[in-house]
C-alpha atoms as a PDB file:
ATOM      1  CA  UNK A   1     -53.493  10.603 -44.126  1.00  0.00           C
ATOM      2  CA  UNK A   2     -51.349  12.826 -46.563  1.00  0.00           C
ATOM      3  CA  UNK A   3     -47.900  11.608 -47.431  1.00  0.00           C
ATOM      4  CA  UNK A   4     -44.761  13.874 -47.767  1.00  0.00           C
ATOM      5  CA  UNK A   5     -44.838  13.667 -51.641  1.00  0.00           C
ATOM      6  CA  UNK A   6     -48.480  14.535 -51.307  1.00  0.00           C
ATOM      7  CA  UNK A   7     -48.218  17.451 -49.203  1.00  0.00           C
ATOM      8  CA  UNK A   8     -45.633  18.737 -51.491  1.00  0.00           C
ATOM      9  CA  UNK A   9     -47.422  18.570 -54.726  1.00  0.00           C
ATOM     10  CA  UNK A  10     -50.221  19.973 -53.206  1.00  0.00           C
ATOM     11  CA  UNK A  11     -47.854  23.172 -51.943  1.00  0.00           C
ATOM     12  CA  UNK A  12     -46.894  23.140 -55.754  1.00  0.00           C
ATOM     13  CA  UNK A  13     -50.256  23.685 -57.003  1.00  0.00           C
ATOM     14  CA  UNK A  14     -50.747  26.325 -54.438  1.00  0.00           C
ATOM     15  CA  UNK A  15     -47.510  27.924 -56.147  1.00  0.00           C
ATOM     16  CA  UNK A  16     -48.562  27.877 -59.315  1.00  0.00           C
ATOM     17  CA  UNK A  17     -51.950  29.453 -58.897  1.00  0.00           C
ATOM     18  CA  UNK A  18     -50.749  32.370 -56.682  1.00  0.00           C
ATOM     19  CA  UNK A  19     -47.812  32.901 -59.853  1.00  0.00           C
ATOM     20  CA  UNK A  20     -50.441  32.690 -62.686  1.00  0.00           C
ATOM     21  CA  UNK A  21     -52.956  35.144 -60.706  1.00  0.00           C
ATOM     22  CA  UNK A  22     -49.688  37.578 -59.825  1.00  0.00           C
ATOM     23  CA  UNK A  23     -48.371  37.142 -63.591  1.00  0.00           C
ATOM     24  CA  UNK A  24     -52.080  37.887 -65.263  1.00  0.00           C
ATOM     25  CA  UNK A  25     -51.705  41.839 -64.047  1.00  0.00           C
ATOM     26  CA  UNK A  26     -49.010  42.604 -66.082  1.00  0.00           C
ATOM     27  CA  UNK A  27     -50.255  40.975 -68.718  1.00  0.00           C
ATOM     28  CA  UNK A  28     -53.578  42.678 -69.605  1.00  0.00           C
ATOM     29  CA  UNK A  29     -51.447  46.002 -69.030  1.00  0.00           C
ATOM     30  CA  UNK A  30     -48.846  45.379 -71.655  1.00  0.00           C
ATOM     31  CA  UNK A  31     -51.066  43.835 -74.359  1.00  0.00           C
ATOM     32  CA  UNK A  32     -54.329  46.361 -73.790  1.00  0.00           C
ATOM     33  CA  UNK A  33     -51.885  49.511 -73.109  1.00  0.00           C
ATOM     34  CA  UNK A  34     -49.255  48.671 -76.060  1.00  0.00           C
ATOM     35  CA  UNK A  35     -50.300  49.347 -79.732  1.00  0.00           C
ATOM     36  CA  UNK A  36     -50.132  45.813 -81.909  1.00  0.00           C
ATOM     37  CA  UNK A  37     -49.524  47.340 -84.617  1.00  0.00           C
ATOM     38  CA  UNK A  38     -46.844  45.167 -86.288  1.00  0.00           C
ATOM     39  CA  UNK A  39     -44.608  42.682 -84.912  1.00  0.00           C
ATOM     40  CA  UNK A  40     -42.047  44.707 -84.086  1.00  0.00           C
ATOM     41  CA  UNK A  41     -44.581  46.156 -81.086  1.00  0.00           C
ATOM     42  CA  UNK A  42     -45.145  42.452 -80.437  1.00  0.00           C
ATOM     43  CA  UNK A  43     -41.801  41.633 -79.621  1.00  0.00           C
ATOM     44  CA  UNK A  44     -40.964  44.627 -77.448  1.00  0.00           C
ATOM     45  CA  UNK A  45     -44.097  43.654 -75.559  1.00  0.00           C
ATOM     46  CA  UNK A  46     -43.193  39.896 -75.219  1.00  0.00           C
ATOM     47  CA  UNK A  47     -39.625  41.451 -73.700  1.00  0.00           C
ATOM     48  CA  UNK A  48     -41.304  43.693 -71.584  1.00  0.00           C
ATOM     49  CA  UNK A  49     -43.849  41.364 -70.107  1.00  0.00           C
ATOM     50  CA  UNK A  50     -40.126  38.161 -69.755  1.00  0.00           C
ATOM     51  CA  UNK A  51     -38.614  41.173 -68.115  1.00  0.00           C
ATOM     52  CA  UNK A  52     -41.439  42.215 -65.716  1.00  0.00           C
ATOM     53  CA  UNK A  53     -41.842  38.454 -64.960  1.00  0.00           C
ATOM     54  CA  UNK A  54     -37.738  38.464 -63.639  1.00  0.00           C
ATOM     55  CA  UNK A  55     -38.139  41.152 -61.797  1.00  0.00           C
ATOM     56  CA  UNK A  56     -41.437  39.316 -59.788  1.00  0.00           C
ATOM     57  CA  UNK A  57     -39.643  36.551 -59.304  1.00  0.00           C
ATOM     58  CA  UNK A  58     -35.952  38.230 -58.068  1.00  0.00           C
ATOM     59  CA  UNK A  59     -38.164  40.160 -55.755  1.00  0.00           C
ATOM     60  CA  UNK A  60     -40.004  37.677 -54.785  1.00  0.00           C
ATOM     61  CA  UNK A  61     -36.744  35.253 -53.970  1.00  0.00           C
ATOM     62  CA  UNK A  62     -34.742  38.638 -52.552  1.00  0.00           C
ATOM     63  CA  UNK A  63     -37.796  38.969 -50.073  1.00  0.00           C
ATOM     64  CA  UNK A  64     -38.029  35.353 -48.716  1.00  0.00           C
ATOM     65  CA  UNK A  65     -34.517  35.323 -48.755  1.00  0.00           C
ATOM     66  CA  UNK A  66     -34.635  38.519 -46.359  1.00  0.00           C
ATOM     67  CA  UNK A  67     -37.196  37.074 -43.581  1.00  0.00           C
ATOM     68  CA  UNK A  68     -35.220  33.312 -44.017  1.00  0.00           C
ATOM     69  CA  UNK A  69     -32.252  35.296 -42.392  1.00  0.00           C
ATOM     70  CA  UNK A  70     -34.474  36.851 -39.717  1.00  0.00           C
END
């Protein structure tokens, strides 16, 4: 029989892999698409890939947020 503590870790895991898959997209778009040229082009992609991660996850929060209420 599963405990709590094991049930939750286990939901964790599940987390984490649906996150990495759903964070690997942008990813080979920004550093494939983007000239590395320099590190200037670097750094604008390592802001653009922090800021398309925020967005994911205020979406994804603003979303289960919205059917929570329903």
């Amino acid at each position: 029989m599963i405990s709590s503590n094991e049930k939750k870790f286990f939901d964790l895991l599940k987390g984490i892999t649906y996150w990495e898959l759903i964070l690997f997209i942008p990813t080979i778009f920004i550093f494939n698409y983007l000239p590395l040229n320099n590190w200037w082009d670097i750094i604008i992609n390592v802001v653009i890939f922090g800021l398309s991660i925020t967005g994911l996850f205020a979406i994804t929060a603003f979303l289960k947020s919205l059917f929570k209420i329903k």
